[in-house]
Protein backbone atom coordinates (compact mmCIF):
# COMPACT_ATOMS: atom_id res chain seq x y z
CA UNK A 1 0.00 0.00 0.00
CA UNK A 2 1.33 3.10 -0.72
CA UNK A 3 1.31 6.35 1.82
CA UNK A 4 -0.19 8.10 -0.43
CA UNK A 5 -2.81 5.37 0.33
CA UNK A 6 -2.98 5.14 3.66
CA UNK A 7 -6.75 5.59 5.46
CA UNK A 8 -4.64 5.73 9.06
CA UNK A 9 -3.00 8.78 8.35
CA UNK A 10 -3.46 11.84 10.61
CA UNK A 11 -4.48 12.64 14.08
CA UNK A 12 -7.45 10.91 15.40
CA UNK A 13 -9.77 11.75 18.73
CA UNK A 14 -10.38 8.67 20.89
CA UNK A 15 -14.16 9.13 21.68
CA UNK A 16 -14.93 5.93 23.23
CA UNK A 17 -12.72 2.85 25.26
CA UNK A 18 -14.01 0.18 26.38
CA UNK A 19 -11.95 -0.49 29.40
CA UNK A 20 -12.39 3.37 30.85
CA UNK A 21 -14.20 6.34 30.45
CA UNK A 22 -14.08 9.41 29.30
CA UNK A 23 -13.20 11.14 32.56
CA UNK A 24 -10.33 8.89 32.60
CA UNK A 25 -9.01 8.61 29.19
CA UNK A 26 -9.52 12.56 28.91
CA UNK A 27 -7.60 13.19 32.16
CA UNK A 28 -4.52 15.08 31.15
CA UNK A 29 -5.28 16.23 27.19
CA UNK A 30 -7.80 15.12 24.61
CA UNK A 31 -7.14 11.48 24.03
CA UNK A 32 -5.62 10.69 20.34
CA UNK A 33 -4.01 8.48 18.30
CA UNK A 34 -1.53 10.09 15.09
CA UNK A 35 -0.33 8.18 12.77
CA UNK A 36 2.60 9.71 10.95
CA UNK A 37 3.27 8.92 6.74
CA UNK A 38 6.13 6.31 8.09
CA UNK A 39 3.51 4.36 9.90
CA UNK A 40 5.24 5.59 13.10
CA UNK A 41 2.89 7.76 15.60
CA UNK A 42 1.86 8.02 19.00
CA UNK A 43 -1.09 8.02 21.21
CA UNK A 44 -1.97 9.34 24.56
CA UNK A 45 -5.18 8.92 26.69
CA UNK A 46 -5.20 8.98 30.91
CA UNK A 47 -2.08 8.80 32.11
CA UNK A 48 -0.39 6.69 29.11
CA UNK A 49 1.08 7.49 26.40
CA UNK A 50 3.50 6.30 23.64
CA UNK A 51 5.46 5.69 20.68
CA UNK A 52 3.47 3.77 17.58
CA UNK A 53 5.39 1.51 15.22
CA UNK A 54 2.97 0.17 12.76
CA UNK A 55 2.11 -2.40 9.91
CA UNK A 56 -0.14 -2.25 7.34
CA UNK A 57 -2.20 -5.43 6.20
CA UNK A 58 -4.08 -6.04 3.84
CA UNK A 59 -5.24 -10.01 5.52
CA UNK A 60 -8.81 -8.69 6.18
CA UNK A 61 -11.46 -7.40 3.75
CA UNK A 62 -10.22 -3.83 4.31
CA UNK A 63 -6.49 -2.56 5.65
CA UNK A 64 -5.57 -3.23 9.10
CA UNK A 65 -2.55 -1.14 10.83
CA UNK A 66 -1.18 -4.03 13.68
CA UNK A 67 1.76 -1.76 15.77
CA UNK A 68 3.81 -2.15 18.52
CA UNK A 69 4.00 0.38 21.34
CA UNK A 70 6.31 1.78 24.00
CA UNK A 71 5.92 4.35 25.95
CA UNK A 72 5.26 4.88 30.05
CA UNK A 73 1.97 4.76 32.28
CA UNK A 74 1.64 6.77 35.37
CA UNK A 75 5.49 7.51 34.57
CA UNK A 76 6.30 3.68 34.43
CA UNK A 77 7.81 2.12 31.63
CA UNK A 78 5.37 0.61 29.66
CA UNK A 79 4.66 -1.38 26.45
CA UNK A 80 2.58 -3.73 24.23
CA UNK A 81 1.01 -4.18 21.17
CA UNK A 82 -2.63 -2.52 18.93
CA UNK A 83 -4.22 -2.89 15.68
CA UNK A 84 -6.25 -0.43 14.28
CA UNK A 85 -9.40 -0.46 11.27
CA UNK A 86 -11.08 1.92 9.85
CA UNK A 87 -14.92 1.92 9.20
CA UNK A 88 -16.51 4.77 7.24
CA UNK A 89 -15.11 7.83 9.03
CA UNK A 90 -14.34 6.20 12.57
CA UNK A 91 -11.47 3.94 13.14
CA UNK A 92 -11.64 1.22 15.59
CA UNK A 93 -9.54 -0.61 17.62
CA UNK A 94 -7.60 -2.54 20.69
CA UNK A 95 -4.64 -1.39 22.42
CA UNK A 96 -2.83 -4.11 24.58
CA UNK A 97 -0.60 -3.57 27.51
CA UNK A 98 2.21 -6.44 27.82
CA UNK A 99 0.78 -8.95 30.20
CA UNK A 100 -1.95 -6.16 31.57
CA UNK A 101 -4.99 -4.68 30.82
CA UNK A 102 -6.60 -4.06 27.18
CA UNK A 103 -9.19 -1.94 25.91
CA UNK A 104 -10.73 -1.30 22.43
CA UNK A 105 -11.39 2.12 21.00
CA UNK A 106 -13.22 4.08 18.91
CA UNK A 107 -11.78 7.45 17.35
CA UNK A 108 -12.78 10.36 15.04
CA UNK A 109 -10.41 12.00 12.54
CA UNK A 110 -9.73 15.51 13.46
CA UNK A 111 -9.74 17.80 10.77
């Protein structure tokens, strides 16, 4: 897939987790995920945040971005592993915290 291509790219606002709500995953800014033209980002929601390094598939009907993450939580080291779809406007998601907690996500593209 080419960048030119790719339906990930941009910032995107996390409206919705699964694992926590908004008062949480809002906490310190607006909770996002970016993805950069290199497939590398970052995210942030509550009190993590990291660094993206991503994938793209094309194993499902539509591309799927699978990354790895690194980063810290609650200024612990931290790390794991996400995918990320999009459908229509919204992409959705999972992000996974190495031998933790998990939680999939919705998020809007900011404009």
């Amino acid at each position: 897939m080419t960048q030119k291509n790719n339906p990930f790219l941009g910032k995107w606002r996390i409206t919705w987790m699964e694992a926590w709500d908004e008062d949480f995953f809002d906490m310190e800014v607006p909770a996002f995920i970016l993805v950069k033209r290199d497939n590398l980002g970052e995210f942030h929601f509550g009190n993590v945040q990291g660094e993206i390094d991503g994938r793209i598939t094309n194993s499902h009907e539509s591309p799927r971005m699978d990354f790895t993450w690194a980063g810290n939580a609650e200024m612990d080291e931290a790390y794991g592993r996400g995918w990320i779809m999009r459908e229509g406007g919204e992409l959705t998601g999972c992000i996974y915290f190495h031998m933790g907690e998990e939680s999939a996500f919705r998020a809007n593209h900011e404009r």
